[in-house]
N, C-alpha and C. Protein backbone atom coordinates (compact mmCIF):
# COMPACT_ATOMS: atom_id res chain seq x y z
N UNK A 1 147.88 148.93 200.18
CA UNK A 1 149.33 148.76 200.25
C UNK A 1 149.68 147.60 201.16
N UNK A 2 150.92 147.07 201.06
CA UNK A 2 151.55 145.58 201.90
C UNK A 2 151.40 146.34 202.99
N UNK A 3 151.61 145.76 204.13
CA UNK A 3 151.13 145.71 205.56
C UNK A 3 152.79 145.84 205.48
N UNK A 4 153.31 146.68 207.07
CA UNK A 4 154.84 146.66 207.56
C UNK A 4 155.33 145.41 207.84
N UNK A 5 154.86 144.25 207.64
CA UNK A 5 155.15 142.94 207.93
C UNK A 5 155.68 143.00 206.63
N UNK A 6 155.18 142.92 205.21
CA UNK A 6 155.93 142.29 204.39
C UNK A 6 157.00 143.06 204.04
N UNK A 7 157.09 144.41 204.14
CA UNK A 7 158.83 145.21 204.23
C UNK A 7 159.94 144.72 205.54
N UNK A 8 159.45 144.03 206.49
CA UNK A 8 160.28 143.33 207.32
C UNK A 8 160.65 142.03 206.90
N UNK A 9 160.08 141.49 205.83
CA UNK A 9 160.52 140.69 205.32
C UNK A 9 162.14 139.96 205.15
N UNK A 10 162.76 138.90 205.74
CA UNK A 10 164.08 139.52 205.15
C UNK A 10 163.87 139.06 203.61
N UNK A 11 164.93 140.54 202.88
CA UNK A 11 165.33 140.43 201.61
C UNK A 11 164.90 138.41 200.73
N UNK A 12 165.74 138.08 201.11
CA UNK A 12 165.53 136.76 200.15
C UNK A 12 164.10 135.97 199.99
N UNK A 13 163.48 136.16 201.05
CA UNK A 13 162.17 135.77 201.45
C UNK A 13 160.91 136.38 201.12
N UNK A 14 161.49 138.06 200.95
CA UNK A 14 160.62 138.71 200.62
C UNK A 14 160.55 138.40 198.85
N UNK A 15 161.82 138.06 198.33
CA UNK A 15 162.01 138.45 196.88
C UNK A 15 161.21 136.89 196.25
N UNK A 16 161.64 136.05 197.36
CA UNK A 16 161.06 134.19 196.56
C UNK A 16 159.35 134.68 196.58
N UNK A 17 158.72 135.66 197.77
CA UNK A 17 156.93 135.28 197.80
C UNK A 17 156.90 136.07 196.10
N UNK A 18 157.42 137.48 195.71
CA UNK A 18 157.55 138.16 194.42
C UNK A 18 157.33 137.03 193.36
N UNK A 19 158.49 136.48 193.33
CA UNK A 19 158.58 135.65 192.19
C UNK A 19 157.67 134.20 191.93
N UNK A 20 156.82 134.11 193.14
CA UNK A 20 155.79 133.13 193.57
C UNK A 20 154.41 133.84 192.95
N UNK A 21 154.72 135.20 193.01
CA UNK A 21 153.49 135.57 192.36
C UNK A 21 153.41 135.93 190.72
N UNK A 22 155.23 136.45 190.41
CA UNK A 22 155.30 136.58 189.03
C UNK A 22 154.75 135.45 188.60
N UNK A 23 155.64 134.01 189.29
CA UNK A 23 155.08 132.82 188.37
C UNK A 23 153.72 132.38 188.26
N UNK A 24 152.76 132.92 188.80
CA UNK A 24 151.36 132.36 189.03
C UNK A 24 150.74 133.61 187.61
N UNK A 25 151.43 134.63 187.88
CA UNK A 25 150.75 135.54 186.61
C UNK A 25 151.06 135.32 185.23
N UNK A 26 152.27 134.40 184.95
CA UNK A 26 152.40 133.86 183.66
C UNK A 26 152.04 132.52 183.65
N UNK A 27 151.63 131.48 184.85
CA UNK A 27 150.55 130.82 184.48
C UNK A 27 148.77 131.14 183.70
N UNK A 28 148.32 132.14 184.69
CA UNK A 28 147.04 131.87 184.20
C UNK A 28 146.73 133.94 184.43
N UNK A 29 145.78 134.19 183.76
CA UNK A 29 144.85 135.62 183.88
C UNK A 29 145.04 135.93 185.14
N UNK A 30 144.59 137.17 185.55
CA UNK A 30 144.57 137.67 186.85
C UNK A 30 143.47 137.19 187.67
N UNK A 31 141.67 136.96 187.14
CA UNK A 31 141.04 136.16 188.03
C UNK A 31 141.28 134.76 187.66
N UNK A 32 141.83 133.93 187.43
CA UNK A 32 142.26 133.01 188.09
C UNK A 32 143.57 132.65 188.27
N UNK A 33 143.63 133.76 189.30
CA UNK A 33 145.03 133.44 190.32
C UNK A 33 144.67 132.87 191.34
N UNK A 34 145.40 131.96 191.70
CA UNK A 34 145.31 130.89 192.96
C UNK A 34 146.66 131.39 194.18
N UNK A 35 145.54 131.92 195.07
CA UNK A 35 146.63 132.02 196.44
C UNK A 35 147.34 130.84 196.95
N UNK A 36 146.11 129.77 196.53
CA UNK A 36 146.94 128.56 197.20
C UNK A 36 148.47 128.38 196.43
N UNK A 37 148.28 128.73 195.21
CA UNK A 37 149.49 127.86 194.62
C UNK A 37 150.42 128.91 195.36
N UNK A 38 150.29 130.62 195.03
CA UNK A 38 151.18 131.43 195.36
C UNK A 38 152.37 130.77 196.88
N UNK A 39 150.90 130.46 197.78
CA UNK A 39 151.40 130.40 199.22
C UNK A 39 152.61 129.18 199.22
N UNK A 40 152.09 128.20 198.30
CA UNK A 40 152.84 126.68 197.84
C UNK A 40 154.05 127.46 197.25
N UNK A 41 153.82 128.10 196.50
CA UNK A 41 156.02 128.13 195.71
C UNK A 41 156.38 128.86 196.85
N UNK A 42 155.96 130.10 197.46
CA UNK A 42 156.64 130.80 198.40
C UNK A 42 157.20 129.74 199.32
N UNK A 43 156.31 128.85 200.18
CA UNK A 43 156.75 127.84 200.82
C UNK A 43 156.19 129.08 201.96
N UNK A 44 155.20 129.37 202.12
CA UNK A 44 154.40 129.99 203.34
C UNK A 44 153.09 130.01 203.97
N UNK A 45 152.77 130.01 204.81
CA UNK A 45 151.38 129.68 204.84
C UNK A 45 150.21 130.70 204.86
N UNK A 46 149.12 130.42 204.56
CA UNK A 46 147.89 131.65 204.08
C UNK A 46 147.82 132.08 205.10
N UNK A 47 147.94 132.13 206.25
CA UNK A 47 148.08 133.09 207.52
C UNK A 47 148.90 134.45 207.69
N UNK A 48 149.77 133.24 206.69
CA UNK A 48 151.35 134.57 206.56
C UNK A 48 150.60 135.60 205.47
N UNK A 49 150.38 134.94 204.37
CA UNK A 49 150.27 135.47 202.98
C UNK A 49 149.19 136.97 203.32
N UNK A 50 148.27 136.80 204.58
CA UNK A 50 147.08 137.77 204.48
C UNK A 50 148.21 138.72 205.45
N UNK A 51 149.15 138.15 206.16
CA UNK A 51 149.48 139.07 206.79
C UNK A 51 150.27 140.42 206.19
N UNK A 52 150.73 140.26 205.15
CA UNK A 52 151.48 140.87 204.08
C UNK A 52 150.29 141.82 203.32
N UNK A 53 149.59 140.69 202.70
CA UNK A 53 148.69 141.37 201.75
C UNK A 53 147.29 141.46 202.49
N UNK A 54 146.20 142.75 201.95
CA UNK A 54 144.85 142.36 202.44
C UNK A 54 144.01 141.83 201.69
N UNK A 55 144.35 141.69 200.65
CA UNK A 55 143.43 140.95 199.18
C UNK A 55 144.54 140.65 198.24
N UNK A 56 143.76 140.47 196.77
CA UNK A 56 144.31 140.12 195.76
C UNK A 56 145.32 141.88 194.99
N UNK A 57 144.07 142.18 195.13
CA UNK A 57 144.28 143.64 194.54
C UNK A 57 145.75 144.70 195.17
N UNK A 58 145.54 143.88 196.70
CA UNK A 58 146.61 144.78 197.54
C UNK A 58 148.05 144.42 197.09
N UNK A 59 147.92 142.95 196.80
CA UNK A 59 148.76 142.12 196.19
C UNK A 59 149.34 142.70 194.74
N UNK A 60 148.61 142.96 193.93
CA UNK A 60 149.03 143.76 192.61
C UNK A 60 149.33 145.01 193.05
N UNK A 61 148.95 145.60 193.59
CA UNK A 61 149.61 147.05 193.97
C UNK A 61 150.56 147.00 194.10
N UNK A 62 151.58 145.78 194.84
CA UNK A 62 152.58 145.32 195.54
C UNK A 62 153.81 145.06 193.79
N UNK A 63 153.15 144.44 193.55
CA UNK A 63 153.69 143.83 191.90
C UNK A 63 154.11 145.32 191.28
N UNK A 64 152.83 145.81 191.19
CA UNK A 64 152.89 147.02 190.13
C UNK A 64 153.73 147.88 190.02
N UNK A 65 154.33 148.07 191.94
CA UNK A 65 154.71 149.36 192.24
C UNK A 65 156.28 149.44 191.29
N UNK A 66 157.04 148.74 191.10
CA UNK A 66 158.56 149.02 190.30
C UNK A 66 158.04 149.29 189.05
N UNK A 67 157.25 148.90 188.62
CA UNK A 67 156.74 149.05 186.83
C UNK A 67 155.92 150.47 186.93
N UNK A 68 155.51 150.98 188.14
CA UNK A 68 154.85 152.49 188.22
C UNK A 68 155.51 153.48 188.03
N UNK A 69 156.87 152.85 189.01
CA UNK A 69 157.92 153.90 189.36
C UNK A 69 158.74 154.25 187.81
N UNK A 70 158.98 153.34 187.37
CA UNK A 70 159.59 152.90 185.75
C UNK A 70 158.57 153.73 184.93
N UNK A 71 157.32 154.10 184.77
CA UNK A 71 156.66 154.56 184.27
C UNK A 71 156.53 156.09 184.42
N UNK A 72 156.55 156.46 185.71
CA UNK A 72 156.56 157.84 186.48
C UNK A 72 157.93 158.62 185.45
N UNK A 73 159.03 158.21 185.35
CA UNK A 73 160.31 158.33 185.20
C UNK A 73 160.08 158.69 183.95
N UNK A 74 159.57 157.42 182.68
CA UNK A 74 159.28 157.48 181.17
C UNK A 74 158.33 158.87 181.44
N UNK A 75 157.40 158.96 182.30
CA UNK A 75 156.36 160.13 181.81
C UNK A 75 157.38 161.84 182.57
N UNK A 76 158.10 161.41 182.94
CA UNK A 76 158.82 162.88 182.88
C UNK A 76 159.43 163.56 181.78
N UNK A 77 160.59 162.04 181.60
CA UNK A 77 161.68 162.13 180.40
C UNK A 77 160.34 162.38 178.93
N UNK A 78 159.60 162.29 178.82
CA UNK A 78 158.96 162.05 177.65
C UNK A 78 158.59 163.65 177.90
N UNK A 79 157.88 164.42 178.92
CA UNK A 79 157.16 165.72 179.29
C UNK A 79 158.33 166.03 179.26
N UNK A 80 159.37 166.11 179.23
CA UNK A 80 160.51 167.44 178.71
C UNK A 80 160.99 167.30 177.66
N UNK A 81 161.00 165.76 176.77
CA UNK A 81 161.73 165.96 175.31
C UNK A 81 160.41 166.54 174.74
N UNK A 82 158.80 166.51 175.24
CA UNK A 82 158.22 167.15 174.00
C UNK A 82 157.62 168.27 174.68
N UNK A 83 158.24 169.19 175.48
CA UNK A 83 158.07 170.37 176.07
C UNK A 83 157.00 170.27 176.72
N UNK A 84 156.19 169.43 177.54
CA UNK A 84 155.43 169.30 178.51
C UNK A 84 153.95 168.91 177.94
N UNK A 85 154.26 168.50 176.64
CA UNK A 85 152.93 167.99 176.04
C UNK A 85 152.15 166.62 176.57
N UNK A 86 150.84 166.74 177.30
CA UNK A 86 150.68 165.37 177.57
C UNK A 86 149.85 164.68 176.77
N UNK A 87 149.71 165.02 175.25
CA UNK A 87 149.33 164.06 174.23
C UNK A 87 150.16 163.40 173.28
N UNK A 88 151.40 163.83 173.61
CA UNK A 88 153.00 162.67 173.39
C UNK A 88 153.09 161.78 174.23
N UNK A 89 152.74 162.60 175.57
CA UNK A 89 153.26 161.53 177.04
C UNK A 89 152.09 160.18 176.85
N UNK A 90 151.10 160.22 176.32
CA UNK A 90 150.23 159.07 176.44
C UNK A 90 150.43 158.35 175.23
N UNK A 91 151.13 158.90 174.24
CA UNK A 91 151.04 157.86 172.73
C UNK A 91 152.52 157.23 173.70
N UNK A 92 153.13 157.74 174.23
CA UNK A 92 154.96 157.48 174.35
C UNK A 92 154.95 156.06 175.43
N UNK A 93 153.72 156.34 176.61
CA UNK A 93 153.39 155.14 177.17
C UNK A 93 152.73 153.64 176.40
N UNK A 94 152.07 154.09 175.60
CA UNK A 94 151.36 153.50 174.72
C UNK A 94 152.40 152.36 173.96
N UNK A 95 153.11 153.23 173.34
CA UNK A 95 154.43 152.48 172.35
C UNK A 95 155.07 151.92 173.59
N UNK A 96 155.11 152.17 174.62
CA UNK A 96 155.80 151.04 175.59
C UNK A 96 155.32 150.24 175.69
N UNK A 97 154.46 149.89 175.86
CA UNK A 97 153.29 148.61 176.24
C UNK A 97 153.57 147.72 174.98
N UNK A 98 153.39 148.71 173.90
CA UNK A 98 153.01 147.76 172.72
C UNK A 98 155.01 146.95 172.07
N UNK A 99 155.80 147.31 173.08
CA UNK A 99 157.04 147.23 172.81
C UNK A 99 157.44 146.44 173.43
N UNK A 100 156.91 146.08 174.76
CA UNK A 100 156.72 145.08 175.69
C UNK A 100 156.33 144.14 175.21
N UNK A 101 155.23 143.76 174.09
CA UNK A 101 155.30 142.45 173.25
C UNK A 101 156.25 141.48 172.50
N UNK A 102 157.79 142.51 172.51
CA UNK A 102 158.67 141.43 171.89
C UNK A 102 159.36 140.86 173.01
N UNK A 103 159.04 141.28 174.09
CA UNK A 103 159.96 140.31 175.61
C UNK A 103 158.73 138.90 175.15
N UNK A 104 158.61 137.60 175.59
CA UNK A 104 157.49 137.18 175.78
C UNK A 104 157.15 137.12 176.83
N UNK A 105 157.93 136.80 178.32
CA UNK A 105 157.48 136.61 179.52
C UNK A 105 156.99 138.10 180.21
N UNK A 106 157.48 138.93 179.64
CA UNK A 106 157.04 140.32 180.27
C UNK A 106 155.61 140.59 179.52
N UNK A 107 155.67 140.04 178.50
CA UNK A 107 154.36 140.72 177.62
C UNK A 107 153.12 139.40 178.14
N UNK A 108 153.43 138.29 178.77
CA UNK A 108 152.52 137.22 179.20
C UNK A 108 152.20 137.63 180.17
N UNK A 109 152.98 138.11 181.19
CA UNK A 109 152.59 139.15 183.02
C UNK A 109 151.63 139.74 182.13
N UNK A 110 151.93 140.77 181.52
CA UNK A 110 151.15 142.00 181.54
C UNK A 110 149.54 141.42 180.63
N UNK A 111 149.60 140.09 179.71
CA UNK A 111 148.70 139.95 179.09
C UNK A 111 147.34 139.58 179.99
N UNK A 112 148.34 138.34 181.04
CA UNK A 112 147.32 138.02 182.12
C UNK A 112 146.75 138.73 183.25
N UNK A 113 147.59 139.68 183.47
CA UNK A 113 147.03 140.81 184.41
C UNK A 113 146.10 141.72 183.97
N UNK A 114 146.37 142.35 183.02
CA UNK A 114 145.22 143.30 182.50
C UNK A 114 144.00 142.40 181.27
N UNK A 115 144.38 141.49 180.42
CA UNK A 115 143.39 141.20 180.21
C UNK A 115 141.98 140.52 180.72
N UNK A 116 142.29 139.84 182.13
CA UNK A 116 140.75 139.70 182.74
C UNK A 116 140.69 140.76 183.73
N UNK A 117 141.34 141.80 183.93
CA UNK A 117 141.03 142.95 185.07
C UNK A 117 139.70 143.51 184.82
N UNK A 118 139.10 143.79 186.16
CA UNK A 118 137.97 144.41 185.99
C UNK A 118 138.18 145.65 186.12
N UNK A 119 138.11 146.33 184.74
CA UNK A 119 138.36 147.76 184.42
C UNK A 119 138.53 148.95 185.39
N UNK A 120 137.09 149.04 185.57
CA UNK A 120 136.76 149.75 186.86
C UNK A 120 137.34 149.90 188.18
N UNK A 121 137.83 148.80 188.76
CA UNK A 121 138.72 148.86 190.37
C UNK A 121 139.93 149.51 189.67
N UNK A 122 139.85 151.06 190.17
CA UNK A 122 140.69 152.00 189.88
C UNK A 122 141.87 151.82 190.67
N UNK A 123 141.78 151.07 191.88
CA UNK A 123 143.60 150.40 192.44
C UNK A 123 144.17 149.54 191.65
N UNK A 124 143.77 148.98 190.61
CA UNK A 124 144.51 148.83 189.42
C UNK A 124 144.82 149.21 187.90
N UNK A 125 143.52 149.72 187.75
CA UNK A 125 143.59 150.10 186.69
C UNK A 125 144.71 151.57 186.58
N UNK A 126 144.55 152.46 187.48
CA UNK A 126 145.57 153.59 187.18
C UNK A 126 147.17 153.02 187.61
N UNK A 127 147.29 152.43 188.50
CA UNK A 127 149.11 152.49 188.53
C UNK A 127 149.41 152.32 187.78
N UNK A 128 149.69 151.99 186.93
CA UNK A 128 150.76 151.57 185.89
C UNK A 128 150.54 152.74 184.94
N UNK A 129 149.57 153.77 185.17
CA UNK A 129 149.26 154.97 184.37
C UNK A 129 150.43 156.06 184.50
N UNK A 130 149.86 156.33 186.03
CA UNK A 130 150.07 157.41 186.98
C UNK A 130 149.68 158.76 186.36
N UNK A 131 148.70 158.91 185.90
CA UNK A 131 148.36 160.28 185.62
C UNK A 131 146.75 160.51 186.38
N UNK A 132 146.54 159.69 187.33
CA UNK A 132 144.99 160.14 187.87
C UNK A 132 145.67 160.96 189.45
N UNK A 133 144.44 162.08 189.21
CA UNK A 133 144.89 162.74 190.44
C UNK A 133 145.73 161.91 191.78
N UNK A 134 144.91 161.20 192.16
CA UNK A 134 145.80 160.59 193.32
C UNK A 134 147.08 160.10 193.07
N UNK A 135 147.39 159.68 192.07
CA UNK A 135 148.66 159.33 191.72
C UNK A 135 149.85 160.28 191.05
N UNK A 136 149.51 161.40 191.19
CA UNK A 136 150.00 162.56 190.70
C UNK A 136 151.60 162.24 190.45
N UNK A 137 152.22 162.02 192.07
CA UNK A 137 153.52 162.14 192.36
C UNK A 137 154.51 163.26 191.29
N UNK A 138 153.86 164.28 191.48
CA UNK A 138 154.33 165.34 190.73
C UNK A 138 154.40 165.59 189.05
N UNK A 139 153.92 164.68 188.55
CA UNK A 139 153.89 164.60 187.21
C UNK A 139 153.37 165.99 186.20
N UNK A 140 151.63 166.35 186.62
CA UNK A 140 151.38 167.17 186.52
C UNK A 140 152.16 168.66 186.48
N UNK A 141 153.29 168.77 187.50
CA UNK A 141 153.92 169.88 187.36
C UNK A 141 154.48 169.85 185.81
N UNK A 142 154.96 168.80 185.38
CA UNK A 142 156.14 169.10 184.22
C UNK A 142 154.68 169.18 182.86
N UNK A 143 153.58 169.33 182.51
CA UNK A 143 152.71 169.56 181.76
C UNK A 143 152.62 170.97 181.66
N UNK A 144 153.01 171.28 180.22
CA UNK A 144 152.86 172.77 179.63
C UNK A 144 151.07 172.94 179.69
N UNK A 145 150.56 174.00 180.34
CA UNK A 145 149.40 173.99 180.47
C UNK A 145 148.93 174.98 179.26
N UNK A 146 149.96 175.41 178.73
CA UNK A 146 149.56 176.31 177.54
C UNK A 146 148.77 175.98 176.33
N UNK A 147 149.46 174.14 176.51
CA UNK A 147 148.64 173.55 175.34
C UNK A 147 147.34 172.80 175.78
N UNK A 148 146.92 173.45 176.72
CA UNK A 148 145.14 172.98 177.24
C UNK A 148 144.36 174.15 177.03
N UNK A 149 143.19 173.66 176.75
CA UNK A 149 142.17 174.58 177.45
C UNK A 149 141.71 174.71 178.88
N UNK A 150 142.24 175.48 179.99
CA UNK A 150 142.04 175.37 181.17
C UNK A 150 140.94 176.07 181.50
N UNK A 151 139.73 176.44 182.14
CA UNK A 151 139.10 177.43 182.65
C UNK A 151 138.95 177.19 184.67
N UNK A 152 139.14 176.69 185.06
CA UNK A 152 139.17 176.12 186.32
C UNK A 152 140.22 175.70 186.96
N UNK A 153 140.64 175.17 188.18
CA UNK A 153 141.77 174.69 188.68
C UNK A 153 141.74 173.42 188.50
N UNK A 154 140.52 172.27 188.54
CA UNK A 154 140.34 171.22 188.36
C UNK A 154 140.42 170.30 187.00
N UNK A 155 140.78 171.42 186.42
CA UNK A 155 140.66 171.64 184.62
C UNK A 155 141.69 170.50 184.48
N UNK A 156 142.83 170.40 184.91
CA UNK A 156 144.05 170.13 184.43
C UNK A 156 144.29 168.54 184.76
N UNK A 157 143.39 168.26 186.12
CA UNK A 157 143.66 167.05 186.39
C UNK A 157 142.14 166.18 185.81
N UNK A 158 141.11 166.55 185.33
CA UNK A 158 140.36 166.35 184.37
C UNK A 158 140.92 165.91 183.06
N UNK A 159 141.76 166.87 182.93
CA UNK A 159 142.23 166.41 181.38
C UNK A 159 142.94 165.44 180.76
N UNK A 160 144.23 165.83 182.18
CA UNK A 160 144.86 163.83 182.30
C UNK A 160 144.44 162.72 182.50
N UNK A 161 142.84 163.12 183.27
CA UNK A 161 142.31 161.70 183.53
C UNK A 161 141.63 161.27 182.47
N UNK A 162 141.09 161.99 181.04
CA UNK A 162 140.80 161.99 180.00
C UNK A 162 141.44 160.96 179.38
N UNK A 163 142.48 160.91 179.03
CA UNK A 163 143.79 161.36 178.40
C UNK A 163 144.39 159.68 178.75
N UNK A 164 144.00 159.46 180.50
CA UNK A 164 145.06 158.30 181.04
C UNK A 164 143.62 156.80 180.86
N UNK A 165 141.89 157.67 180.57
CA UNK A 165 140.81 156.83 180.66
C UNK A 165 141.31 156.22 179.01
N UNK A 166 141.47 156.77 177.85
CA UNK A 166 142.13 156.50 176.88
C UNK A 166 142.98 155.42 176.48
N UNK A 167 143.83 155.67 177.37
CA UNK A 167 145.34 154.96 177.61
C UNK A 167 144.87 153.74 178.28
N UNK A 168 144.21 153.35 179.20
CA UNK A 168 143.74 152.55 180.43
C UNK A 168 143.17 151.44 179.05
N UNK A 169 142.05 152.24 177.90
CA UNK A 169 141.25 151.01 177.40
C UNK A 169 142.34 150.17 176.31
N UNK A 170 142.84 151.56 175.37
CA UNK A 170 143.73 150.95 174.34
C UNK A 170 144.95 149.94 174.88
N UNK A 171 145.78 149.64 175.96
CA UNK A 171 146.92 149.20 176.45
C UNK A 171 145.21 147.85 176.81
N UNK A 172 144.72 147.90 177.75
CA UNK A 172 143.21 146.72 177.80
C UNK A 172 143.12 145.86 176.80
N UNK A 173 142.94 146.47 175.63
CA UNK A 173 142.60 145.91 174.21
C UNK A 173 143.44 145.33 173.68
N UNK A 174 144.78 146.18 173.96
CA UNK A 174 145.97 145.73 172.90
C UNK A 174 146.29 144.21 173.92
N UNK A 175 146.24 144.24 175.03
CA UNK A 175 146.70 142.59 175.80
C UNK A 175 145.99 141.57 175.60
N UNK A 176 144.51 141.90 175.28
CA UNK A 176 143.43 140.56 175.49
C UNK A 176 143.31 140.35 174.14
N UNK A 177 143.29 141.09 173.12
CA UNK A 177 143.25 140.95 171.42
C UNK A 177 144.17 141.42 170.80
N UNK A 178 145.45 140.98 170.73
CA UNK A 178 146.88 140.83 170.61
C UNK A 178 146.62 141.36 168.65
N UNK A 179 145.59 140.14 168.13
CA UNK A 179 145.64 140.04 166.54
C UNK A 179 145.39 141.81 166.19
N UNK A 180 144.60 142.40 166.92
CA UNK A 180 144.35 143.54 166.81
C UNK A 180 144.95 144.46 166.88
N UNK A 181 146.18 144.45 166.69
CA UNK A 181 147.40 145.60 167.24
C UNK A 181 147.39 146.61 166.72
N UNK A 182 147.37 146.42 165.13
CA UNK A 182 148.00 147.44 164.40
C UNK A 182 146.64 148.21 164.48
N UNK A 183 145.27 147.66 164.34
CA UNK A 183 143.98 148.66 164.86
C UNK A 183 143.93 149.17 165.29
N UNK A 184 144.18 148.99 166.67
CA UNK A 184 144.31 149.38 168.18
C UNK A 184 145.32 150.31 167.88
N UNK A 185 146.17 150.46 167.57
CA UNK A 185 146.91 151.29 167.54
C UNK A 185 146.49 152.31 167.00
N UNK A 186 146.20 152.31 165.57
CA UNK A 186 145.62 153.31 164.71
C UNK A 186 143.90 154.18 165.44
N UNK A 187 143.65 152.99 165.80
CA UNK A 187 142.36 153.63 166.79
C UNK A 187 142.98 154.99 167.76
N UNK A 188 143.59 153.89 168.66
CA UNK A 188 144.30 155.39 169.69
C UNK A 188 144.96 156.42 169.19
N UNK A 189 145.72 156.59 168.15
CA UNK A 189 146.31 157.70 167.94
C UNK A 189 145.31 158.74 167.28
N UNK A 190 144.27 157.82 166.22
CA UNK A 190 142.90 159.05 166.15
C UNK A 190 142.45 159.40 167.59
N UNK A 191 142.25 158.64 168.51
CA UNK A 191 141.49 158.92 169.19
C UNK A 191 142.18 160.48 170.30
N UNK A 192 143.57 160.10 170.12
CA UNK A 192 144.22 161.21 171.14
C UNK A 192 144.54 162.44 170.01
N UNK A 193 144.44 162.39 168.48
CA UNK A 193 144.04 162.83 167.82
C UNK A 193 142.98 164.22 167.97
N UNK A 194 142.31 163.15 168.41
CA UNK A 194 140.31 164.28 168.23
C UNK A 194 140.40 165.09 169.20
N UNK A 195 140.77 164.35 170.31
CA UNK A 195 141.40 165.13 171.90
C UNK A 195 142.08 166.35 171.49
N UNK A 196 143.03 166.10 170.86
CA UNK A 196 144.45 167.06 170.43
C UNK A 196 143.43 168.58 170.10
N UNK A 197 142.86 168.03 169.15
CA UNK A 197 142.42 169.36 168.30
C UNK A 197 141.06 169.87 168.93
N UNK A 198 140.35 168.84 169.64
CA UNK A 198 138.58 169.53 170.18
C UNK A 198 137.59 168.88 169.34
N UNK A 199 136.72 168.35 169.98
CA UNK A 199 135.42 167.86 169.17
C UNK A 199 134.39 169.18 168.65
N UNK A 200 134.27 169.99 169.04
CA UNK A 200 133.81 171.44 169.09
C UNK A 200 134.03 171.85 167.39
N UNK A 201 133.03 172.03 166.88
CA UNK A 201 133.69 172.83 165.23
C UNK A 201 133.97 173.99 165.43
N UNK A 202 135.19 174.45 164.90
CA UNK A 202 135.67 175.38 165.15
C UNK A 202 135.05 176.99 164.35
């Protein structure tokens, strides 16, 4: 997370380093983002810049967090129009992402950020999810557990992380191989599909 230096920020100063970094993410992919340039539009120096952030990554956390919160919100409203189902809540995120392609500058952020991300560093890969345990922020409550198979207590946050590992590759795929959409698409919905019903013959 930003260091209490960059929330002391004042307002205008804090909002120009933001938009110093939006613009560097619709220049180029996420590994090759250049601090230098960032530090250059902000008009601040890399002394400052570490003082705010502790890396790159801390830096996207920073980005991510309004588009998390925006997301948190969609995954409620979505868990009560389909009675707490969370294999709606992940197609419903899904169709956001893929809806986000008719903005172009919003769908270029998100192309360059997640398509060179390295999957794995889970401080990025889940925010923009929010369904992995640590990121709970209450979500889990509004999930009808009726429509799981639970046997355990751990059961439940297993299942979302299932569910959000899913979500994490297809939204991956759909940014870096754009031509692939309508696949990708059709892929994931079998895939949350097979989930739905059990690999298990019945």
């Amino acid at each position: 997370m930003p260091t209490s230096t960059f929330y002391r920020l004042p307002r205008e100063k804090r909002q120009k380093l933001i938009d110093a970094i939006h613009q560097e993410l619709l220049r180029v992919p996420y590994e090759e983002i250049s601090i230098n340039k960032i530090i250059q539009n902000a008009n601040i120096s890399r002394g400052s810049f570490y003082q705010y952030f502790a890396d790159k990554n801390d830096m996207m956390q920073t980005i991510l967090g309004d588009f998390q919160k925006r997301i948190q919100e969609i995954s409620k409203e979505s868990l009560r129009e389909h009675r707490g189902d969370p294999f709606a809540l992940v197609q419903d995120i899904f169709e956001l992402f893929c809806r986000v392609s008719a903005h172009t500058n919003l769908y270029l952020l998100y192309q360059n950020l997640l398509a060179g991300l390295k999957i794995k560093d889970e401080r990025i890969a889940y925010p923009p999810f929010c369904l992995h345990k640590e990121q709970d922020n209450g979500i889990t409550s509004y999930v009808n557990v009726s429509l799981l198979d639970l046997r355990q207590s751990e059961d439940l946050y297993d299942c979302v992380e299932i569910l959000a590992s899913q979500l994490k590759w297809a939204v991956a795929e759909f940014f870096s191989d754009p031509d692939r959409k309508d696949e990708i698409i059709a892929s994931f919905r079998n895939k949350i599909a097979i989930l739905r019903r059990g690999m298990a013959p019945k």
